[in-house]
Protein backbone atom coordinates (compact mmCIF):
# COMPACT_ATOMS: atom_id res chain seq x y z
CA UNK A 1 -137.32 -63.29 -87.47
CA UNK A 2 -133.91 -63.62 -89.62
CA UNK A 3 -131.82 -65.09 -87.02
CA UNK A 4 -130.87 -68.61 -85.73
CA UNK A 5 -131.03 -70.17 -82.60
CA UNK A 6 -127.05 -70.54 -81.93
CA UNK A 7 -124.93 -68.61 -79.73
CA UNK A 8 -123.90 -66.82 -82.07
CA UNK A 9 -126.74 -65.75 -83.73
CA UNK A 10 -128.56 -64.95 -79.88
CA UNK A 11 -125.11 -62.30 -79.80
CA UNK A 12 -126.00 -60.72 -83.13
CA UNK A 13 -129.84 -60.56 -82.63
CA UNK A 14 -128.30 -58.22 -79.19
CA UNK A 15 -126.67 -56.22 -80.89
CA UNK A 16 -129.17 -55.89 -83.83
CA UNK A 17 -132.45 -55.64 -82.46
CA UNK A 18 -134.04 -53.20 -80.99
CA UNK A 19 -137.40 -52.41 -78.82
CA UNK A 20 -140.02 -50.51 -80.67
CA UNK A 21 -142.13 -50.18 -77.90
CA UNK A 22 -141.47 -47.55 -74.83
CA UNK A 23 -142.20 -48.30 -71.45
CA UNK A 24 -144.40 -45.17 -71.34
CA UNK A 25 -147.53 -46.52 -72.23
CA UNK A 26 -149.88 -47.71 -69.66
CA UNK A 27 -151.29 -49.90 -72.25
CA UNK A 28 -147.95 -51.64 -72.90
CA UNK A 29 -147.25 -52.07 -69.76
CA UNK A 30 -150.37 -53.86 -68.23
CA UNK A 31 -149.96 -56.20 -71.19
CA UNK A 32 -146.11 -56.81 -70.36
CA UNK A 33 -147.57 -57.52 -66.57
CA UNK A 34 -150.33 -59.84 -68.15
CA UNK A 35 -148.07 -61.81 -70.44
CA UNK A 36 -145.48 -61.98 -67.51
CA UNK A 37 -148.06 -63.25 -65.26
CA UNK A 38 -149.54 -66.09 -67.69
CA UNK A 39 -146.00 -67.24 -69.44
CA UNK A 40 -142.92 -66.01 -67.46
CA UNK A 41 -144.25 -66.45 -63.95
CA UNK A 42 -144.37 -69.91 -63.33
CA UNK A 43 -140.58 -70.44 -63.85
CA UNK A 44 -139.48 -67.05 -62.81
CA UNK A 45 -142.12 -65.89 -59.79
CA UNK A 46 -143.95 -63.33 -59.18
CA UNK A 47 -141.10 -60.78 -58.23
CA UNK A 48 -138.85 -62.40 -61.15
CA UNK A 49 -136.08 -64.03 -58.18
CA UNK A 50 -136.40 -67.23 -60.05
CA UNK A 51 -138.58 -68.83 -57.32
CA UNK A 52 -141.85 -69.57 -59.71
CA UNK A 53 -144.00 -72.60 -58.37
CA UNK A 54 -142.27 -74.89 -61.18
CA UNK A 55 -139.04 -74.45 -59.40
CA UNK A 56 -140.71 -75.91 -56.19
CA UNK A 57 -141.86 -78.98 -58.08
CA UNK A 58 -137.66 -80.13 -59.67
CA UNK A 59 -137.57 -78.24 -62.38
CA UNK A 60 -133.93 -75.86 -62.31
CA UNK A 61 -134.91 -72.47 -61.08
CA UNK A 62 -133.70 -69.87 -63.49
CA UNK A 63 -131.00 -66.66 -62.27
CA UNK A 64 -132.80 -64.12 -61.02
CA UNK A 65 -134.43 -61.44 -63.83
CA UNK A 66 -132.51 -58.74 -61.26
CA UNK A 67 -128.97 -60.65 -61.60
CA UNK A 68 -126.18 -58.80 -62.92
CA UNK A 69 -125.80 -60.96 -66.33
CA UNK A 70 -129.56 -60.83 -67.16
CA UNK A 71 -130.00 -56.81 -66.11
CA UNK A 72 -126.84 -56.53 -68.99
CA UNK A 73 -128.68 -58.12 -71.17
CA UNK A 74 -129.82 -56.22 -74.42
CA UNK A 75 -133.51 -55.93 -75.21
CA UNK A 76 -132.92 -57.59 -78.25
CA UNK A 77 -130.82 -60.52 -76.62
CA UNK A 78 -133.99 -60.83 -74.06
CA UNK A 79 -136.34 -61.36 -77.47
CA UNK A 80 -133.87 -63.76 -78.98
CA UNK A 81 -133.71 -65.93 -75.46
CA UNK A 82 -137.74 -66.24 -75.59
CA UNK A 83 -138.10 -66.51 -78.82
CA UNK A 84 -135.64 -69.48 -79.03
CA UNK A 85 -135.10 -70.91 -75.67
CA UNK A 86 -132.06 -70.44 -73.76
CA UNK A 87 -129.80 -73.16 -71.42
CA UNK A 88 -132.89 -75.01 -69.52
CA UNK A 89 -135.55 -71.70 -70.76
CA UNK A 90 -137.89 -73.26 -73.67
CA UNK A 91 -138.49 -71.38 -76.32
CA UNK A 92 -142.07 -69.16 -76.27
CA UNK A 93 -142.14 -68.15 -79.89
CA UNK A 94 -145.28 -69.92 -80.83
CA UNK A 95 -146.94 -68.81 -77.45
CA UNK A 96 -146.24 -65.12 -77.28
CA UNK A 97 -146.83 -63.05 -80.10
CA UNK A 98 -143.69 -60.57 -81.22
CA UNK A 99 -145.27 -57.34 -79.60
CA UNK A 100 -145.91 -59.23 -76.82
CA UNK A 101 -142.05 -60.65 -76.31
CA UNK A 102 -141.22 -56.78 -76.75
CA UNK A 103 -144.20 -55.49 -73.82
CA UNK A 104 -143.06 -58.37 -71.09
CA UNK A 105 -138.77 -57.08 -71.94
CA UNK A 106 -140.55 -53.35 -70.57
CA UNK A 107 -142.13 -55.15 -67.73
CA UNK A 108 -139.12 -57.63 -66.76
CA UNK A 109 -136.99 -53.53 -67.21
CA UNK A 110 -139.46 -52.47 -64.45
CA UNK A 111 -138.99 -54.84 -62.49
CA UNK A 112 -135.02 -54.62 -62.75
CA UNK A 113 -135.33 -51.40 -61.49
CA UNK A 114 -137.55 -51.42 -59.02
CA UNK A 115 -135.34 -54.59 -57.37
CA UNK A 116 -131.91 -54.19 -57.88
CA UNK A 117 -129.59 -57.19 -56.64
């Protein structure tokens, strides 16, 4: 991945990258819910509010995945933030695999619009 972890560099990677996976497969789309479930869950819950079990135990709860700034998010900003960490998110590029940062950004898109704040 040719891009840095600064600010700036999070804002090109949005307006650079780009999902190559649709959120029409099934099979993309369990393993978006399975990766969700094992990395993004803890910190964000289990409906993405930002309520995971960490949160419950000091550690800052994140916005909500269904909050205006994160739903405006670009795919490719989404990859950038787990790939490098973002504010008090570490990054997750050496514990998700690339297709599998692009299968959870479907999920967390499902779950968007299926709770809208």
């Amino acid at each position: 991945l040719h891009f840095g972890t600064s600010d700036e560099e999070r804002l090109r990677a949005a307006s650079e990258l780009v999902n190559p996976f649709t959120a029409e497969s099934t099979a993309n789309m369990a393993r978006g819910a399975e990766v969700y479930r094992t990395y993004c869950q803890v910190c964000h819950g289990a409906g993405g509010a930002g309520d995971g079990t960490v949160t419950q135990r000091g550690y800052p709860p994140p916005p909500s995945l269904s909050a205006v700034q994160t739903v405006n998010r670009t795919d490719g900003e989404l990859f950038h933030i787990i790939t490098y960490g973002f504010k008090n998110m570490p990054q997750y590029a050496s514990q998700v695999d690339r297709e599998d940062r692009w299968y959870v950004i479907n999920h967390i898109r499902t779950m968007q619009a299926n709770n809208p704040e």
